[in-house]
N, C-alpha and C. Protein backbone atom coordinates (compact mmCIF):
# COMPACT_ATOMS: atom_id res chain seq x y z
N UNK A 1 0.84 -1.18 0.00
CA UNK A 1 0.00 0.00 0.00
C UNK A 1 0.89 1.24 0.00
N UNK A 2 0.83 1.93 -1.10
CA UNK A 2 1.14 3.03 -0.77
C UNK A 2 1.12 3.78 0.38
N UNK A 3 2.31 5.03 0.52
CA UNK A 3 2.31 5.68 2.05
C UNK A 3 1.93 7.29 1.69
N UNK A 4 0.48 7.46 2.46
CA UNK A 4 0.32 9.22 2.64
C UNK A 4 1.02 10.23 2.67
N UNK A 5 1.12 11.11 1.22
CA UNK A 5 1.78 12.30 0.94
C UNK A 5 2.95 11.87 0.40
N UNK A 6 3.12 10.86 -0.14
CA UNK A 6 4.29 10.16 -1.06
C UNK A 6 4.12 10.53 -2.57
N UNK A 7 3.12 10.87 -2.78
CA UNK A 7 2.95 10.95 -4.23
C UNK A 7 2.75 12.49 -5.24
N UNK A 8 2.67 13.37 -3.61
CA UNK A 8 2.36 14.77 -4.05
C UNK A 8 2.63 15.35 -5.22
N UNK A 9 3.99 15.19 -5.64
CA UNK A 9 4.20 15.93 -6.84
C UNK A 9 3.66 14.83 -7.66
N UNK A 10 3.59 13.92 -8.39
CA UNK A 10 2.82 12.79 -9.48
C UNK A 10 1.53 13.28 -9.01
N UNK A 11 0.82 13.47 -7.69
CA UNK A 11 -0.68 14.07 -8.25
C UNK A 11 -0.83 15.56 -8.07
N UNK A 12 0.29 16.32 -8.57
CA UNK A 12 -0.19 17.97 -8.42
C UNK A 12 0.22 18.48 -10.15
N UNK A 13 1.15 17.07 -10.56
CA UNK A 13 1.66 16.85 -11.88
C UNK A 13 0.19 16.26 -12.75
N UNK A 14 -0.93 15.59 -12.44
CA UNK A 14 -1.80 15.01 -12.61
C UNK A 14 -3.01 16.19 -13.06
N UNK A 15 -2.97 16.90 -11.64
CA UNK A 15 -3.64 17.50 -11.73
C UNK A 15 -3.78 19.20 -12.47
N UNK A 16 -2.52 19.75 -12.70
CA UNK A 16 -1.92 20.51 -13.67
C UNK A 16 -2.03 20.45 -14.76
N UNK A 17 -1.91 18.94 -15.48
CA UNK A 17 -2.15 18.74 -16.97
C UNK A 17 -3.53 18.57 -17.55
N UNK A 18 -4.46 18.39 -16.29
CA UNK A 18 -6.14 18.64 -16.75
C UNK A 18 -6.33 17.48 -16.52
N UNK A 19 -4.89 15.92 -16.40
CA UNK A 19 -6.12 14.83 -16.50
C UNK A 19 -7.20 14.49 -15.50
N UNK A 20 -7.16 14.74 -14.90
CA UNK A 20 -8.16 14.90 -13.29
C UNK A 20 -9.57 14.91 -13.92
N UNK A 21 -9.54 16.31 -15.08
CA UNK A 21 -11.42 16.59 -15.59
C UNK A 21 -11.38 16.44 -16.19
N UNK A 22 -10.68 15.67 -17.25
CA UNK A 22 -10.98 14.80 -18.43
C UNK A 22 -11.25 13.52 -18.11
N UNK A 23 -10.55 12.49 -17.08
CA UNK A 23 -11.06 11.36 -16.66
C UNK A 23 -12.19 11.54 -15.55
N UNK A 24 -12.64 12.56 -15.08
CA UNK A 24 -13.65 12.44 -14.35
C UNK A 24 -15.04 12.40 -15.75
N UNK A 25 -14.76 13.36 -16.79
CA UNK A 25 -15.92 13.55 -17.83
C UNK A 25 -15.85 12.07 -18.59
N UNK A 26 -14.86 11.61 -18.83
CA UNK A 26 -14.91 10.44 -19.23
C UNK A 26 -15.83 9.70 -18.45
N UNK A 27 -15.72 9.22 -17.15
CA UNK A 27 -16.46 8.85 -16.11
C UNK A 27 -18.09 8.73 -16.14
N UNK A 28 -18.22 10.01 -16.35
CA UNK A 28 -19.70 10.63 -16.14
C UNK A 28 -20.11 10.23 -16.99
N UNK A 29 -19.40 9.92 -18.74
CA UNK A 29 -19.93 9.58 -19.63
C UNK A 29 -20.08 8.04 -20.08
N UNK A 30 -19.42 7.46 -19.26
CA UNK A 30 -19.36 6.08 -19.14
C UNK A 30 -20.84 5.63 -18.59
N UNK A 31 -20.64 6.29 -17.38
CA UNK A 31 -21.73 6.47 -15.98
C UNK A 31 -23.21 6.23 -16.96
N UNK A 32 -23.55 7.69 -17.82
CA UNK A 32 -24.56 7.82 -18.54
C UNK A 32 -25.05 6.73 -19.43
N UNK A 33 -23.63 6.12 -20.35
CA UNK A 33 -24.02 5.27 -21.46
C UNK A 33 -24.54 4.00 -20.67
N UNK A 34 -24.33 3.44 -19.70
CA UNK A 34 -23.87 2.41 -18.83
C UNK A 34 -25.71 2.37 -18.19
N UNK A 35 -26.56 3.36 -17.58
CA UNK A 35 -27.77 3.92 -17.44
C UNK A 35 -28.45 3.62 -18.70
N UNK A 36 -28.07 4.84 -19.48
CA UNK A 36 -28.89 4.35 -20.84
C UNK A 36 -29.30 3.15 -21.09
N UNK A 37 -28.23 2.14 -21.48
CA UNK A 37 -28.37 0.77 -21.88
C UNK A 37 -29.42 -0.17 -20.65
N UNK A 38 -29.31 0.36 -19.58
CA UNK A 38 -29.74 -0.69 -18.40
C UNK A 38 -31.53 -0.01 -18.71
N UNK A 39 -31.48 1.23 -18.66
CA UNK A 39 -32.82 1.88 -19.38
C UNK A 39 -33.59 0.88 -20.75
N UNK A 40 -32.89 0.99 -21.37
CA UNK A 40 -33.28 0.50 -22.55
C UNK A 40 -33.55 -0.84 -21.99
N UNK A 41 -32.98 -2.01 -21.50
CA UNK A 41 -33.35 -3.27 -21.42
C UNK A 41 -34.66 -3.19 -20.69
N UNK A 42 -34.75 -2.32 -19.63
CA UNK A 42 -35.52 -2.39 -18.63
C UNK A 42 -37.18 -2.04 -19.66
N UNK A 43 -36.61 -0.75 -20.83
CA UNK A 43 -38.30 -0.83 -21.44
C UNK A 43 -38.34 -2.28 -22.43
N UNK A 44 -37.45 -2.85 -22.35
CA UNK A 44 -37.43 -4.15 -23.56
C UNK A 44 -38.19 -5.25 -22.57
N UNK A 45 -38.27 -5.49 -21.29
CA UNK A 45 -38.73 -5.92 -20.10
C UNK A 45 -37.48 -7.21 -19.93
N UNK A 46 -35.92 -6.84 -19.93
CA UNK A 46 -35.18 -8.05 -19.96
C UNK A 46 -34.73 -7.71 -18.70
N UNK A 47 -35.29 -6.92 -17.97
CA UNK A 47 -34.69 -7.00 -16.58
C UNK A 47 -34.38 -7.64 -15.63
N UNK A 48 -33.52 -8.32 -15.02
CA UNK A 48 -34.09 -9.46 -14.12
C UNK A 48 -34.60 -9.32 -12.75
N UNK A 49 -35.27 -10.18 -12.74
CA UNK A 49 -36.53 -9.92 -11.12
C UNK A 49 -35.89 -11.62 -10.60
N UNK A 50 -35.39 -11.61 -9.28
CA UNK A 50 -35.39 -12.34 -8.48
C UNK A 50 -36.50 -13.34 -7.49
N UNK A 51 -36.44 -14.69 -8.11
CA UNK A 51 -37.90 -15.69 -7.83
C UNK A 51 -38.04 -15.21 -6.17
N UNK A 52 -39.37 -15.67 -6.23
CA UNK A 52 -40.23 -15.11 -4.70
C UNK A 52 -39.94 -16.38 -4.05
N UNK A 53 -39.83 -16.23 -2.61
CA UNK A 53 -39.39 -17.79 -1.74
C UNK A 53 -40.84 -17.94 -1.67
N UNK A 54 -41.32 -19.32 -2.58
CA UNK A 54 -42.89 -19.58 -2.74
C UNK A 54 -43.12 -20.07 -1.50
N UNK A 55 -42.02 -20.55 -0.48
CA UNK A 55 -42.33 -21.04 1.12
C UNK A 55 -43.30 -20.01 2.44
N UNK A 56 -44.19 -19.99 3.08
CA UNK A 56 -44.72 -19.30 3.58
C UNK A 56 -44.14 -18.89 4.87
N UNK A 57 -43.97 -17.37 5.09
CA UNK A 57 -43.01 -17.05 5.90
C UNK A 57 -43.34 -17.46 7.40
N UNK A 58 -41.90 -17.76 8.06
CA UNK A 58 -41.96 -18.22 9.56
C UNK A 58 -41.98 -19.57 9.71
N UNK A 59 -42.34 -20.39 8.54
CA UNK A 59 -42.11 -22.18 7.99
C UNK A 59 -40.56 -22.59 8.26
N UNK A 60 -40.38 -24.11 8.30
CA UNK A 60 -38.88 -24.68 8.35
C UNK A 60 -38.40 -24.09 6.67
N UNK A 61 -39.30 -24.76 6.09
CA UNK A 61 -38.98 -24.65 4.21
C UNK A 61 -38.79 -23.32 4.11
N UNK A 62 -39.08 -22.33 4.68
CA UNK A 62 -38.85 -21.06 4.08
C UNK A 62 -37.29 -20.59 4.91
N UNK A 63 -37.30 -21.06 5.91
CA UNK A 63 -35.64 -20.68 6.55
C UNK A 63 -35.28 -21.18 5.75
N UNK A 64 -35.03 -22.43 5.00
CA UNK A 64 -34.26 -23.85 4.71
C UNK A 64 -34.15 -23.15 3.05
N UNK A 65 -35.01 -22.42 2.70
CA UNK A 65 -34.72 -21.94 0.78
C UNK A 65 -33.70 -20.33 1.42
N UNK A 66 -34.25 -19.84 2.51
CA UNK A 66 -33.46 -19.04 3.05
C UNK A 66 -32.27 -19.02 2.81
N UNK A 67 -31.79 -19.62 4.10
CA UNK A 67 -30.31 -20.59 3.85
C UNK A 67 -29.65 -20.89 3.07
N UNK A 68 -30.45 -21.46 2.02
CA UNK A 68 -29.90 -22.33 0.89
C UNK A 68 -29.50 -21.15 0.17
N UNK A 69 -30.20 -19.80 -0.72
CA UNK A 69 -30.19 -19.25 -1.22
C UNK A 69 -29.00 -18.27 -0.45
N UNK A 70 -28.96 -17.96 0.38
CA UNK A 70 -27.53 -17.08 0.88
C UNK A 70 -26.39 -17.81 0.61
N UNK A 71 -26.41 -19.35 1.25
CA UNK A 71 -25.09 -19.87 0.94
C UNK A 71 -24.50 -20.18 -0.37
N UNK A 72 -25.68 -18.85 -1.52
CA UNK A 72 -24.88 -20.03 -3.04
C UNK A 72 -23.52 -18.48 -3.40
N UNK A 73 -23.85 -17.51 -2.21
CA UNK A 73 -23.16 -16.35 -2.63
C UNK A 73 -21.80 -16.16 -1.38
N UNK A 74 -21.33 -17.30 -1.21
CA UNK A 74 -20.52 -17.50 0.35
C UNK A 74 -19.11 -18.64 -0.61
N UNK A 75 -17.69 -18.18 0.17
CA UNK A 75 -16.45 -18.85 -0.06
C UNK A 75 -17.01 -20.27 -0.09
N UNK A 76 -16.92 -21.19 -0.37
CA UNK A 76 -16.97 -23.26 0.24
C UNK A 76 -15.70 -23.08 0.56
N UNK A 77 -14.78 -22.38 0.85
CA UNK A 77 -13.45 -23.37 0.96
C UNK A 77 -13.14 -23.16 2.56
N UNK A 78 -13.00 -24.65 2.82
CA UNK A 78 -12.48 -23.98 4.62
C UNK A 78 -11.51 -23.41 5.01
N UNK A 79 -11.45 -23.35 6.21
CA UNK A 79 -10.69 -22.19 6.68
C UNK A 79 -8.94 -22.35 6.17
N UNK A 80 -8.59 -23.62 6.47
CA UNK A 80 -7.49 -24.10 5.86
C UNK A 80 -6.70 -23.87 4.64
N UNK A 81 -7.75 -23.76 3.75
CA UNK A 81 -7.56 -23.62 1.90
C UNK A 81 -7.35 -21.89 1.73
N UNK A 82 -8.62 -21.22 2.70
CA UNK A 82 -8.05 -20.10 2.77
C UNK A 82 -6.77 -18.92 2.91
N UNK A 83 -6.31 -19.83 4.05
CA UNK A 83 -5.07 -19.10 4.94
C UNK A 83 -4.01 -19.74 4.08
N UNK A 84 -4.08 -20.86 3.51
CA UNK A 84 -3.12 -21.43 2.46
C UNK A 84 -2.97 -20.83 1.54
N UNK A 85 -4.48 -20.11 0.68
CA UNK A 85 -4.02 -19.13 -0.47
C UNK A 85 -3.89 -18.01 0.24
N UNK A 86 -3.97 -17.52 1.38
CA UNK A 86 -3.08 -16.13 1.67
C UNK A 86 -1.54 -16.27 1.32
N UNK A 87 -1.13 -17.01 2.39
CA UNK A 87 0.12 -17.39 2.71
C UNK A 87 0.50 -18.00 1.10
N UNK A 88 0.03 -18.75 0.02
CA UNK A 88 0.61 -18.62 -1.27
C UNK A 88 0.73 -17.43 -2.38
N UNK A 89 -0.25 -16.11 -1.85
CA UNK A 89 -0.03 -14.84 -2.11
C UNK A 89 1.26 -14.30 -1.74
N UNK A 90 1.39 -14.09 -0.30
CA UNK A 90 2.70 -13.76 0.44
C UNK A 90 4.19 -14.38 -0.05
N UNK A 91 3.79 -16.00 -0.46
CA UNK A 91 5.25 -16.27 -0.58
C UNK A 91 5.91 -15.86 -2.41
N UNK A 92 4.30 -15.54 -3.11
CA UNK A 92 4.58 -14.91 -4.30
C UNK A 92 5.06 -13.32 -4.31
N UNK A 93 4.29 -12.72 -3.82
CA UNK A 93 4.94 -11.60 -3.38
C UNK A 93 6.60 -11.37 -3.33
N UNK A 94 6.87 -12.31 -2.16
CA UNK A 94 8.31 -12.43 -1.21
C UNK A 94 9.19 -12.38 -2.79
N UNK A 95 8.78 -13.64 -2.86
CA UNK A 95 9.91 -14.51 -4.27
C UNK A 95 9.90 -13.22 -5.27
N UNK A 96 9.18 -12.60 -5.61
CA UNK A 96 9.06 -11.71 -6.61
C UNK A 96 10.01 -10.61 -6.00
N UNK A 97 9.89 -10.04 -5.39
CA UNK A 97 10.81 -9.02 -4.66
C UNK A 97 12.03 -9.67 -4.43
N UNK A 98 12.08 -10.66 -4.10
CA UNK A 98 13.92 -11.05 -4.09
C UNK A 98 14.15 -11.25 -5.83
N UNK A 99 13.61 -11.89 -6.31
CA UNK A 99 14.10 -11.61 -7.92
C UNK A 99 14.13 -10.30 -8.76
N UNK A 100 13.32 -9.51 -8.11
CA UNK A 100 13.75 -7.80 -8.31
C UNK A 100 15.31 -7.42 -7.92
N UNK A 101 15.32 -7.99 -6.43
CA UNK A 101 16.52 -7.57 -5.88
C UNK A 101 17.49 -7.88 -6.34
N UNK A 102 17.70 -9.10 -6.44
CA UNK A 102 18.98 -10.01 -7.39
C UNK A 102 19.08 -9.31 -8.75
N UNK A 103 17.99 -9.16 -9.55
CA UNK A 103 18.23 -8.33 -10.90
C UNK A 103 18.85 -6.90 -10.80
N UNK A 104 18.12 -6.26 -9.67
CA UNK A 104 18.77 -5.18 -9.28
C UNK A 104 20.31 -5.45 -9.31
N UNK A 105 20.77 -6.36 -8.22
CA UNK A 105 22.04 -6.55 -7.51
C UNK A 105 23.09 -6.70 -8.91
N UNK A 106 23.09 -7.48 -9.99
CA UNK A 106 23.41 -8.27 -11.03
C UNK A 106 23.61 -7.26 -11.64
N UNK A 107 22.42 -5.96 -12.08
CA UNK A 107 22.69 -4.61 -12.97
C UNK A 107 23.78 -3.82 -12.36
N UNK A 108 23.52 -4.10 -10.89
CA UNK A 108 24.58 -2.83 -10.60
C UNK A 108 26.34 -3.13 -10.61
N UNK A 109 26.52 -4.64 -10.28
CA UNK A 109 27.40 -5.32 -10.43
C UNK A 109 27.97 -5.31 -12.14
N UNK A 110 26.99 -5.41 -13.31
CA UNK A 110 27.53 -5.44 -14.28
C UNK A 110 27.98 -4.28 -14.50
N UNK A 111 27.14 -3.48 -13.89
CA UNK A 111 27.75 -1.55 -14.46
C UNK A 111 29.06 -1.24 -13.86
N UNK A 112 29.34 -1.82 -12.35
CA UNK A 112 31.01 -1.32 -11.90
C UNK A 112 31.84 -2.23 -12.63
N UNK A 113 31.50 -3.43 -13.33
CA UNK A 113 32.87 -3.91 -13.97
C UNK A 113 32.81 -3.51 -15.26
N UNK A 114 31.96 -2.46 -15.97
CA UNK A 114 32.00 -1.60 -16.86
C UNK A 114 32.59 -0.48 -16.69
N UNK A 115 32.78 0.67 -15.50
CA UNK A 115 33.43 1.26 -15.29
C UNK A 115 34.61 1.05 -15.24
N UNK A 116 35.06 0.48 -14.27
CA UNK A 116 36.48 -0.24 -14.22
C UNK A 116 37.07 -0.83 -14.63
């Protein structure tokens, strides 16, 4: 993550050259076309409407489509598989930054036995 007030001059440089209100109008115009189109389907009637839980409320069957229906938008992987793909993020990370470093190390090494 970037660190606060590190970047001042790249965004006062940003903001000097206009791109700031040109990508914000870009934005807006994205924003609009993006509306439009969802407009248009909506008078075409392709909108989608989400099925009614036909179970009658305060029933087992209606917790139970409840349930069912939340858990199809939830991780499956346990906790295990999780912290495993953190920790296989991290050790990609790591490895990547030491092969920066070494490339680094290797350039600067080739440049003093070019000098000398």
């Amino acid at each position: 993550m970037a660190k606060i007030g590190r970047n001042k001059k790249v965004c006062e440089r940003y903001k000097l050259q206009g791109r700031r209100e040109t990508n914000k109008a870009k934005k807006r115009e994205r924003a609009k076309k993006r509306e439009e189109r969802f407009a248009k389907r909506r008078e075409e009637g392709k909108k989608y409407t989400y099925k009614p839980n036909p179970y009658e409320p305060g029933t087992r069957e209606h917790r139970e489509e409840k349930r069912i229906r939340a858990s199809k938008n939830m991780d499956h992987r346990t906790e295990y598989q999780q912290v495993r793909s953190i920790m296989d993020r991290v050790a990609y990370e790591v490895a990547k930054e030491k092969a920066e470093m070494k490339a680094a190390l290797a350039a600067k090494k080739k440049n003093k036995t070019k000098v000398a």
